[in-house]
C-alpha atoms as a PDB file:
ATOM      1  CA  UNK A   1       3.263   3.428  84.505  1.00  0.00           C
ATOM      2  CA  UNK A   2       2.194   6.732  85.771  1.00  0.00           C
ATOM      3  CA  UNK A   3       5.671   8.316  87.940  1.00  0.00           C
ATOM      4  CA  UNK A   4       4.939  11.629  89.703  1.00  0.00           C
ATOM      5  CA  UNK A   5       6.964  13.375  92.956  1.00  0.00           C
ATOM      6  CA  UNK A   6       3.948  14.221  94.485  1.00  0.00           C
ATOM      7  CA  UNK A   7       1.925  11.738  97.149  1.00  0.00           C
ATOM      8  CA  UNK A   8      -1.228  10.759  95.348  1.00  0.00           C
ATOM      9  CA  UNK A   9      -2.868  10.797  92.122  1.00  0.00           C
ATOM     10  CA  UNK A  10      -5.975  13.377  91.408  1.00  0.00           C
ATOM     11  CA  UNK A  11      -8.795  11.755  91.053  1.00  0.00           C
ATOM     12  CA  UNK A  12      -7.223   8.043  92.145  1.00  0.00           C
ATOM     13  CA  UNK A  13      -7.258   5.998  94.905  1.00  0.00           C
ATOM     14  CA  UNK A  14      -4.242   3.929  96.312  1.00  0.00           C
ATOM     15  CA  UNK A  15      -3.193   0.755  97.763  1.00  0.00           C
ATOM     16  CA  UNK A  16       0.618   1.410  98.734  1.00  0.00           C
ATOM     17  CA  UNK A  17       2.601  -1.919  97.715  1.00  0.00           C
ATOM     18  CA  UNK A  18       5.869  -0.722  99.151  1.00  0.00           C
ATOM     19  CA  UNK A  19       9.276   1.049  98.231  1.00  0.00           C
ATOM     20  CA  UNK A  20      10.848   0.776  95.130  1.00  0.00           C
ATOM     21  CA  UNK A  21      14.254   1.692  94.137  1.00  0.00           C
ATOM     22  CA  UNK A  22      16.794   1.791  91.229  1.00  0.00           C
ATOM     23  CA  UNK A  23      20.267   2.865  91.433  1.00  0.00           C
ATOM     24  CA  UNK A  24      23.829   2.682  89.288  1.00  0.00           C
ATOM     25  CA  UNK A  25      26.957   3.729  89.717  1.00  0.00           C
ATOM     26  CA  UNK A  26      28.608   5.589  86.558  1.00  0.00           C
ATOM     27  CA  UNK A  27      31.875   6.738  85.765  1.00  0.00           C
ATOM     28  CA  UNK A  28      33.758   8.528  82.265  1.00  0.00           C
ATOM     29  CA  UNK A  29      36.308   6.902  80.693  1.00  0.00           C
ATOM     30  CA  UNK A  30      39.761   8.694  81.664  1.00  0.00           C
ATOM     31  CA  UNK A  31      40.014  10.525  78.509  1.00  0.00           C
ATOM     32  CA  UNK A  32      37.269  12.740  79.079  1.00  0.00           C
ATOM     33  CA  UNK A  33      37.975  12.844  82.819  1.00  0.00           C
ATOM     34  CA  UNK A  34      41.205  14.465  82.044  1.00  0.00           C
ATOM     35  CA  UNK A  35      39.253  17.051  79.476  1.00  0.00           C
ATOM     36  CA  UNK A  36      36.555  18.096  82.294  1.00  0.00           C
ATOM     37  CA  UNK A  37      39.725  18.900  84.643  1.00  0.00           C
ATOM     38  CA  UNK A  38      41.025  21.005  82.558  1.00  0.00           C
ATOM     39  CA  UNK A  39      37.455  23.092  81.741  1.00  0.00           C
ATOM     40  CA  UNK A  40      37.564  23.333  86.054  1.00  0.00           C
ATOM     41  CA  UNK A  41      40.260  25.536  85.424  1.00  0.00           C
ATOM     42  CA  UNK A  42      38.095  28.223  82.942  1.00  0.00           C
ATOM     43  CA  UNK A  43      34.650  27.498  84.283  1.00  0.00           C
ATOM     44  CA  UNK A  44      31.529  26.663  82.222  1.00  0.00           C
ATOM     45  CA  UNK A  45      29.102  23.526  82.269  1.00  0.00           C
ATOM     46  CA  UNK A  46      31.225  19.905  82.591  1.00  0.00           C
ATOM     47  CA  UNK A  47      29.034  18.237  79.579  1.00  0.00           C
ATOM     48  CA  UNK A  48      30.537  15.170  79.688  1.00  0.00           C
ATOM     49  CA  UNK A  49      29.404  14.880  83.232  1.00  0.00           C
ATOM     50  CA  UNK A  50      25.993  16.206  82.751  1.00  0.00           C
ATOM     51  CA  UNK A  51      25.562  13.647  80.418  1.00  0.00           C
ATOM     52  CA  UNK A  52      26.528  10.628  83.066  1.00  0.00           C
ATOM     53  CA  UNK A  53      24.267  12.178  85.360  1.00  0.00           C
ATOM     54  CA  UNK A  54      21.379  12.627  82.739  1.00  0.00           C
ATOM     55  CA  UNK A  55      22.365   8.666  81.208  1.00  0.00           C
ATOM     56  CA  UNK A  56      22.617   7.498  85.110  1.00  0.00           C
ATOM     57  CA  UNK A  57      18.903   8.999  86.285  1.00  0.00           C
ATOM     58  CA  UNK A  58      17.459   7.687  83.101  1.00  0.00           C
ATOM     59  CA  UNK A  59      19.122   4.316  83.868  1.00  0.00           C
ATOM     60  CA  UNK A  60      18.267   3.890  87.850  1.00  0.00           C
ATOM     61  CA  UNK A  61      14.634   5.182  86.943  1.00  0.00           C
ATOM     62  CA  UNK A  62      14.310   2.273  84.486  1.00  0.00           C
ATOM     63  CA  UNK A  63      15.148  -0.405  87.231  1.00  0.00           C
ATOM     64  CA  UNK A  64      12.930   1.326  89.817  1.00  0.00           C
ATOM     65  CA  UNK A  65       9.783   0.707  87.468  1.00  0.00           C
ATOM     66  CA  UNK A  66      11.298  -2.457  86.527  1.00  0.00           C
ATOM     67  CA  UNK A  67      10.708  -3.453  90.248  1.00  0.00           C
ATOM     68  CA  UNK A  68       7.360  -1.540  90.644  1.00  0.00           C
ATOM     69  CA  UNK A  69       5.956  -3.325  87.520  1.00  0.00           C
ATOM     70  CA  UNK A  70       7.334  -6.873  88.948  1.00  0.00           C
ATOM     71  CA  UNK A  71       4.943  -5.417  92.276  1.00  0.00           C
ATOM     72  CA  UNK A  72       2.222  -5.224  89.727  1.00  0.00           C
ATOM     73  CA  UNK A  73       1.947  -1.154  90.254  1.00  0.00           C
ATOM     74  CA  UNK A  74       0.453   1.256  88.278  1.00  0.00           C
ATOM     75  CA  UNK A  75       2.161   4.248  89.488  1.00  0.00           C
ATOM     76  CA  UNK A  76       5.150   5.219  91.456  1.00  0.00           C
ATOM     77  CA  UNK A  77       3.991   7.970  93.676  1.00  0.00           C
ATOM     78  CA  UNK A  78       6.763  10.436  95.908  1.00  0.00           C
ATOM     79  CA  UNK A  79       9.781   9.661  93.334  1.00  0.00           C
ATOM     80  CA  UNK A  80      12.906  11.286  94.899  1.00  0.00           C
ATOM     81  CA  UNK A  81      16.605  11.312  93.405  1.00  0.00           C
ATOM     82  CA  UNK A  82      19.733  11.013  95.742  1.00  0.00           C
ATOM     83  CA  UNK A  83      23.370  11.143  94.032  1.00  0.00           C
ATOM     84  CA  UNK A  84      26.926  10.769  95.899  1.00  0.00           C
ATOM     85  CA  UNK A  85      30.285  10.526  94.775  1.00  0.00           C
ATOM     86  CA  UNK A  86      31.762   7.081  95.246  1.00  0.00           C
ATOM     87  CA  UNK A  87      35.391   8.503  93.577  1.00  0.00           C
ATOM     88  CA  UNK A  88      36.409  11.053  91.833  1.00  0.00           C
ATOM     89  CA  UNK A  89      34.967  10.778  88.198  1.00  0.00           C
ATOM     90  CA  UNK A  90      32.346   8.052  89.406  1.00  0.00           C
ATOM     91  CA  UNK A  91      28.658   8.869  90.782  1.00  0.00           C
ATOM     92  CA  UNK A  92      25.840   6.755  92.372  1.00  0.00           C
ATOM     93  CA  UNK A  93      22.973   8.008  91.808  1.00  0.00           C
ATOM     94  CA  UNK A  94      19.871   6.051  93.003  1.00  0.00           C
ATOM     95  CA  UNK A  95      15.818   6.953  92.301  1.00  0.00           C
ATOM     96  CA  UNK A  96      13.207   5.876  94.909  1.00  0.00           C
ATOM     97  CA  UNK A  97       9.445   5.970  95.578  1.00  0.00           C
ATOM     98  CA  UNK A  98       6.398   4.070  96.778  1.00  0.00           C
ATOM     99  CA  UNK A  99       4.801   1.532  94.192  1.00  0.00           C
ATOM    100  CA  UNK A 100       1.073   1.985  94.388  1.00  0.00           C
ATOM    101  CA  UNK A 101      -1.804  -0.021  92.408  1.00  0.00           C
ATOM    102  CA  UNK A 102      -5.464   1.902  91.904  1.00  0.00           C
ATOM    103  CA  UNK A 103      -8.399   0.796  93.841  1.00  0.00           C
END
């Protein structure tokens, strides 16, 4: 499965099939939610939550080409990422583009 943010493919021609999507919402446990409060105060990089975010993209991109594949696609062309808060500690994050299949 070829995934790219860009709308086409050099040197390919393609049949749209339709939007795809894959989303999750993720939260820390409220151990390390207390921790990352406390580094607020100092500043620096939250790793913990760079980590959900990095474990959450990987996750919602797997279940948009889960869908694409199910189209029968071979790429998933214009691939965009969208992430909101749903509570504190908690973020959906959700990974969309349009399946294609080559001519």
């Amino acid at each position: 499965m070829i995934l790219v943010n860009t709308d086409y493919i050099s040197g390919k021609e393609l049949e749209m099939l339709g939007l795809v999507k894959g989303s999750t919402i993720q939260s820390k446990n409220i151990g390390r939610d207390i921790t990352q409060s406390f580094k607020t105060l100092v500043g620096g990089e939250l790793k913990s939550y760079n980590e959900m975010m990095n474990e959450a993209r990987a996750l919602a991109t797997k279940r948009m080409v889960a869908e694409a594949e199910d189209l029968g696609a071979d790429a998933i062309v214009n691939i965009r990422y969208a992430s909101s808060a749903i509570m504190q500690g908690a973020a959906e994050v959700i990974a969309y583009g349009t399946a294609v299949k080559f001519k």
